[in-house]
Protein backbone atom coordinates (compact mmCIF):
# COMPACT_ATOMS: atom_id res chain seq x y z
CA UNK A 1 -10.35 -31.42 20.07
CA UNK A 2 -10.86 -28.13 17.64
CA UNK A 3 -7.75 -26.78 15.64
CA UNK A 4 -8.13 -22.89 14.28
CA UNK A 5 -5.65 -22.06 11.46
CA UNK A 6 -4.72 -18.03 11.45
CA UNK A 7 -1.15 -18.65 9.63
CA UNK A 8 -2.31 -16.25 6.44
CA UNK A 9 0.78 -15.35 4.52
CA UNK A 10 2.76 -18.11 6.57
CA UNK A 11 0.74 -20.81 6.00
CA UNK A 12 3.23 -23.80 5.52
CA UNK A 13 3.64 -27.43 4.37
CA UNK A 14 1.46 -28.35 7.58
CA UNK A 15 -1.57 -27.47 5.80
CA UNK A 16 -0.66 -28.07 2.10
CA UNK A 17 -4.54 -27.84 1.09
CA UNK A 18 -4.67 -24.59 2.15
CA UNK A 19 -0.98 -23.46 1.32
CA UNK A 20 -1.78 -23.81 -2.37
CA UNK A 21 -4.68 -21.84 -2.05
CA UNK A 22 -2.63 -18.82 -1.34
CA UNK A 23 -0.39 -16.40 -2.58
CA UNK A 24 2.32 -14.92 0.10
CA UNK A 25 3.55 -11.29 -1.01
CA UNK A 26 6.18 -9.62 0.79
CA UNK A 27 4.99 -5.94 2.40
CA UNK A 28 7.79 -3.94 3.17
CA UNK A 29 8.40 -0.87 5.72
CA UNK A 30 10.40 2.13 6.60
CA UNK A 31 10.02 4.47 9.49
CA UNK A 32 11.90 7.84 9.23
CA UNK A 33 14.19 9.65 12.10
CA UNK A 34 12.33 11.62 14.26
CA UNK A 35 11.40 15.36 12.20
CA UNK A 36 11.49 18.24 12.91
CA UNK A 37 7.60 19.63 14.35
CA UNK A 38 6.58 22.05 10.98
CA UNK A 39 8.04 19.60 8.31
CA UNK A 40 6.18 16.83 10.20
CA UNK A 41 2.87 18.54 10.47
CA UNK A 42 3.00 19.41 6.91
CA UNK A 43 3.12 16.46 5.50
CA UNK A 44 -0.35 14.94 5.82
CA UNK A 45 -1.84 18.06 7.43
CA UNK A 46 -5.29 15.96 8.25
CA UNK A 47 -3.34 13.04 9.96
CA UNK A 48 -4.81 10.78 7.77
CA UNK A 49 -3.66 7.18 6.67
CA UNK A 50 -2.89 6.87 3.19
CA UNK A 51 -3.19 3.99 0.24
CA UNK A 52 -2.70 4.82 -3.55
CA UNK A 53 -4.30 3.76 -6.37
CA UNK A 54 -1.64 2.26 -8.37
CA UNK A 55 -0.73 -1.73 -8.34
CA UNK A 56 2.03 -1.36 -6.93
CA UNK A 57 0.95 -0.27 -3.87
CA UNK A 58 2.12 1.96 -1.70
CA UNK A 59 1.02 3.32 2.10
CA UNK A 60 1.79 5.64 4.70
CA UNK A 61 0.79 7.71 7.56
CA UNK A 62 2.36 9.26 10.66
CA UNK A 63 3.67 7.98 13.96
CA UNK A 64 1.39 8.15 16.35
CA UNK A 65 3.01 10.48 18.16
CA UNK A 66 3.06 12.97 14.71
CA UNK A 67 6.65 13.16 14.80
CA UNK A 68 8.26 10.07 12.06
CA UNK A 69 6.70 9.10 8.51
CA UNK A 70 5.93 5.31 8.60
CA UNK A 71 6.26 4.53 4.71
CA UNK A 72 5.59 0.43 3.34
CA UNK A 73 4.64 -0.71 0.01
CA UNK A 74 5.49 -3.39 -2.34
CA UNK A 75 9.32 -2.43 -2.79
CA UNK A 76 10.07 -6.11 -3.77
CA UNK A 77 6.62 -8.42 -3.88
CA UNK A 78 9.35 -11.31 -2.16
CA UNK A 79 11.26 -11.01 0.97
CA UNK A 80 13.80 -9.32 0.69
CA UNK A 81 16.63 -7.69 3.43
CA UNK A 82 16.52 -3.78 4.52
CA UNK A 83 19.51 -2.96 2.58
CA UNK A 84 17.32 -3.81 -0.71
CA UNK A 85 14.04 -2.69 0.34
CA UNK A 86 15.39 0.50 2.54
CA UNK A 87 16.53 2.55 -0.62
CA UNK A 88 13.66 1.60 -2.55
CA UNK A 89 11.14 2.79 -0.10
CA UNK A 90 12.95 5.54 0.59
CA UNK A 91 12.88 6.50 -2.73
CA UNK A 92 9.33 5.70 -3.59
CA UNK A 93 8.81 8.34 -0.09
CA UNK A 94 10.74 10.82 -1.67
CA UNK A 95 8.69 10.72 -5.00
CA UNK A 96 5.77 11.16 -3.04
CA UNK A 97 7.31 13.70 -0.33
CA UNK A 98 10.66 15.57 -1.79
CA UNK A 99 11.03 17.49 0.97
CA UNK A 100 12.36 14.11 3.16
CA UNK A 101 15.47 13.75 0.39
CA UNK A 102 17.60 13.93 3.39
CA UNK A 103 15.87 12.22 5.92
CA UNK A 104 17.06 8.98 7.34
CA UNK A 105 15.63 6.20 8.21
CA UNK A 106 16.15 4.43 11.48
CA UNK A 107 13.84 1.33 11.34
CA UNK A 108 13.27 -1.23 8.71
CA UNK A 109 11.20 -4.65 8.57
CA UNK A 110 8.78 -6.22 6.48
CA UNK A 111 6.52 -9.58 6.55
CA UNK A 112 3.98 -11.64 4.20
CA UNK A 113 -0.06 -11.02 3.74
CA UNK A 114 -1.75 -13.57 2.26
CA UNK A 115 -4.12 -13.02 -1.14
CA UNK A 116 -6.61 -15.23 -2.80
CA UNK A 117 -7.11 -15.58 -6.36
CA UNK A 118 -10.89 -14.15 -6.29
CA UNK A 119 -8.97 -11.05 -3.38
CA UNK A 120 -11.83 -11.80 -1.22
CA UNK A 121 -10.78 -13.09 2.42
CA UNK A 122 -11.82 -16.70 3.65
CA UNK A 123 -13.27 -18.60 6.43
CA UNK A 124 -14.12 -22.35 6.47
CA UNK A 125 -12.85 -26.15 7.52
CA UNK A 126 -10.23 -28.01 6.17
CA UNK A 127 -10.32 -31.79 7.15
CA UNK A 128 -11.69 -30.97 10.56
CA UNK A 129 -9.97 -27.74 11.11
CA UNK A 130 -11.40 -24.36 11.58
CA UNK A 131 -9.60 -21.88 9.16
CA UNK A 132 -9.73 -17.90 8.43
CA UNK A 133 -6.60 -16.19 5.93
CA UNK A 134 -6.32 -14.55 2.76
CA UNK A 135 -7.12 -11.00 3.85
CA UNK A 136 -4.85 -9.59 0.77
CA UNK A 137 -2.88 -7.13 2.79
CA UNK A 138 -6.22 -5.77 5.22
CA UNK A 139 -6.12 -8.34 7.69
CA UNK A 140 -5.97 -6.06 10.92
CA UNK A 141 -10.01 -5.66 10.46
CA UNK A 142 -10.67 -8.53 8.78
CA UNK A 143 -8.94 -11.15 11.02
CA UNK A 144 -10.53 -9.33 13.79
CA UNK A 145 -13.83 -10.12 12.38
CA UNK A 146 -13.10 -13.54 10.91
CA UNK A 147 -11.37 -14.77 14.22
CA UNK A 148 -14.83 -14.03 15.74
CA UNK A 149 -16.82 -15.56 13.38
CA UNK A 150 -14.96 -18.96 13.11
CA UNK A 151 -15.24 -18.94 17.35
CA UNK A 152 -18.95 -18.66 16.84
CA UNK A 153 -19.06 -20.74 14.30
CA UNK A 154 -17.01 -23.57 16.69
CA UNK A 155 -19.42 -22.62 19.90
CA UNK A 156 -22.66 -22.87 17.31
CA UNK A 157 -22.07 -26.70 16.14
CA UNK A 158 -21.19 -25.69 12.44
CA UNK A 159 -23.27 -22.62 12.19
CA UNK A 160 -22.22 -19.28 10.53
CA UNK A 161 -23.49 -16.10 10.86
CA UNK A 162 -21.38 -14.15 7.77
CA UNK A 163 -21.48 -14.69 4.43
CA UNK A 164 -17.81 -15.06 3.97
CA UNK A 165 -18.55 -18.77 5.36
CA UNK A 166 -20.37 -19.34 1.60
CA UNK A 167 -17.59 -18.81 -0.08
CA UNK A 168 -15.19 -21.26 -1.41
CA UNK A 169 -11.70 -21.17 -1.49
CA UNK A 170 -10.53 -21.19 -5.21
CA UNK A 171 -7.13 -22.79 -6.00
CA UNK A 172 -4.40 -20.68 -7.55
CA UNK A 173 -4.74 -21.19 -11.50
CA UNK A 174 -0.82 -21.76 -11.87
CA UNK A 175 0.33 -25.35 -12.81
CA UNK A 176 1.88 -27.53 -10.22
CA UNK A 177 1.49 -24.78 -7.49
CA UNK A 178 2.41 -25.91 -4.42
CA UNK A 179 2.53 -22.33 -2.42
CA UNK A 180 5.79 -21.57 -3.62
CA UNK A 181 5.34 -18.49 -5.49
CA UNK A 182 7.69 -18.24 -7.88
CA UNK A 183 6.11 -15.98 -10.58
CA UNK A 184 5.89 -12.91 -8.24
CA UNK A 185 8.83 -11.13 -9.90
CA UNK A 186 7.35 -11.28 -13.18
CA UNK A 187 4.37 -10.59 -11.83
CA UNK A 188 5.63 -7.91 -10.00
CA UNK A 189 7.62 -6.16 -13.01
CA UNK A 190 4.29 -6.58 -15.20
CA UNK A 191 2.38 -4.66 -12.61
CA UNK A 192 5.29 -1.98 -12.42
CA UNK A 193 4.81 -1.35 -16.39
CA UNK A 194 1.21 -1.71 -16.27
CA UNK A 195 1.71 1.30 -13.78
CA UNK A 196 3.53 3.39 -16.14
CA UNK A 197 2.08 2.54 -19.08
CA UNK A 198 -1.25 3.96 -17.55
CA UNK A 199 0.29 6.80 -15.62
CA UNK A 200 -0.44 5.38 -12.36
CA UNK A 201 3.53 5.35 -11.91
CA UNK A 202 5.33 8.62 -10.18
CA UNK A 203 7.47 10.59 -12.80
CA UNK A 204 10.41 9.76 -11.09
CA UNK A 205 9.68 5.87 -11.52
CA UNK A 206 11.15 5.97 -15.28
CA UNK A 207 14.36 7.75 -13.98
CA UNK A 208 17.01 6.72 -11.35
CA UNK A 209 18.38 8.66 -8.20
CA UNK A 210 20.49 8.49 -5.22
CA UNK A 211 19.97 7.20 -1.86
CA UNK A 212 21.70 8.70 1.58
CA UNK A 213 19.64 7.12 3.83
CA UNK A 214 20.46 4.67 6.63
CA UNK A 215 18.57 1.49 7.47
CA UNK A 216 19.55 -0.45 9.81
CA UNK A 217 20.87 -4.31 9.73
CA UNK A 218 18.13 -5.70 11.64
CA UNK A 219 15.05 -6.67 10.66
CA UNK A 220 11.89 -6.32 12.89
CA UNK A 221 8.80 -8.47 12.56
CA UNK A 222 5.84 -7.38 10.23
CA UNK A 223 3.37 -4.83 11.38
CA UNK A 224 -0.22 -4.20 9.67
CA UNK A 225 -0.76 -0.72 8.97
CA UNK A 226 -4.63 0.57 8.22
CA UNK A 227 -5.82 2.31 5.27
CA UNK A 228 -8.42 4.60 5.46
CA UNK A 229 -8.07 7.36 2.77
CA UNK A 230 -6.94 7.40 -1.38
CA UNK A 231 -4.36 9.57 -3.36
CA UNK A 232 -4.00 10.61 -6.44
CA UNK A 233 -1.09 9.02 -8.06
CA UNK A 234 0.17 11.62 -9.89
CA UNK A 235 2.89 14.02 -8.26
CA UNK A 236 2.97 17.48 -8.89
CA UNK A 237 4.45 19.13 -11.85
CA UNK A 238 6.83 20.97 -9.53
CA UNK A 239 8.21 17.46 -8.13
CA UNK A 240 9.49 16.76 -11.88
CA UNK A 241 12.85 19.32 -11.54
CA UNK A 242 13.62 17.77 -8.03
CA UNK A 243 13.43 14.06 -9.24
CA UNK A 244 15.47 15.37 -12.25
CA UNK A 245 18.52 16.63 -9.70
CA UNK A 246 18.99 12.67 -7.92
CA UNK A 247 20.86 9.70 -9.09
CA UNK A 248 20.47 6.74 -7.29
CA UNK A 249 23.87 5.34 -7.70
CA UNK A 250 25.80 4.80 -4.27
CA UNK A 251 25.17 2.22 -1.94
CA UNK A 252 22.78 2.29 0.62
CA UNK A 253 24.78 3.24 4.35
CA UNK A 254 24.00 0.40 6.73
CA UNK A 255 23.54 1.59 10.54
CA UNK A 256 22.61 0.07 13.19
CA UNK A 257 21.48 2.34 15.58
């Protein structure tokens, strides 16, 4: 009997070879209330799907129906619940996209991708079972692929046809690892200063601002979102007076609508 291993970012003490060869990091998302037609079709005039440059990353695009931003990025790089990750996305959103200030958001959720320490996906065995993970946050086209190679590879007795099945999986360079990562805030407030130390950072990153948006107290299951296109990090000079106006003091409003 053939096993296939797909768990990525929830790969778990069933598989403790493989666990330790990964890195789970929390991806967080927001989705907006439905806008109003001209402030949604000025927004990303081209429809295109957007990731940024900086390490802390951030993407977004539109509904598919044009009418609600869909904003994630790394608010926290752990798991962490809607009322934490809600205002910070919304902020980061409103850094990018001032003009949403007083939007609010309806949906909330987030999940875990899987990276590698050489960020290059993986396919191979693992005492007799089939594996493909580590797609370090693009795994809607790389699973895709992977899934298909690792089924040929089954069907062919051992044979690959990619060059991903060459590669080896390297082990996380962190004593004692076990797949528990518990550096990722550090790591995580490193790449944040890194980020504004090199300008990759919004302006509004060094200051603090208020929140009005609702999120609601569910969470939803994680959804992969494609990126296709790159932004300049940098907001406009004009953004600086708005970001100077908020202060991110009161509580996030919980709704559950």
């Amino acid at each position: 009997m053939l096993f296939r291993s797909a768990t990525n970012g929830y790969t778990g003490a069933l598989t403790p070879g493989l666990r330790k060869r990964l890195i789970p990091v929390a991806s967080h998302i927001i989705a907006t209330e439905k806008l109003p037609p001209d402030l949604a079709a000025s927004l990303i005039p081209h429809g295109r799907t957007i990731s940024e440059t900086p390490r802390v990353l951030c993407y977004y695009r539109m509904s598919p129906d044009g009418t609600r931003m869909i904003y994630g990025g790394r608010a926290r790089f752990t798991q962490v619940g809607p009322d934490v990750s809600g205002p910070l996305l919304h902020r980061m959103m409103t850094d990018r996209f001032p003009q949403l200030k007083g939007t609010r958001i309806t949906h909330s959720w987030s999940g875990l991708v899987a990276f590698t320490n050489d960020f290059l996906p993986h396919m191979g065995t693992e005492k007799g079972l089939h594996y493909c993970l580590g797609c370090n946050g693009s795994g809607v086209g790389m699973l895709t692929y992977l899934g298909t190679q690792v089924a040929q590879r089954i069907l062919q007795d051992g044979k690959a046809n990619t060059a991903y099945a060459t590669l080896d999986l390297p082990k996380v360079p962190v004593p004692f690892y076990d797949g528990r990562p518990w550096f990722l805030p550090v790591a995580g407030g490193n790449y944040r200063w890194l980020d504004k130390r090199t300008g990759r950072a919004p302006r509004s990153a060094r200051g603090r601002g208020r929140c009005d948006a609702f999120v609601p107290a569910r969470q939803r299951g994680m959804s992969a979102i494609r990126v296709e296109a790159d932004l300049s990090p940098n907001a406009p000079e004009e953004f600086d007076e708005v970001f100077a106006k908020n202060s991110f003091d009161r509580p996030l409003g919980m709704s559950s609508r």
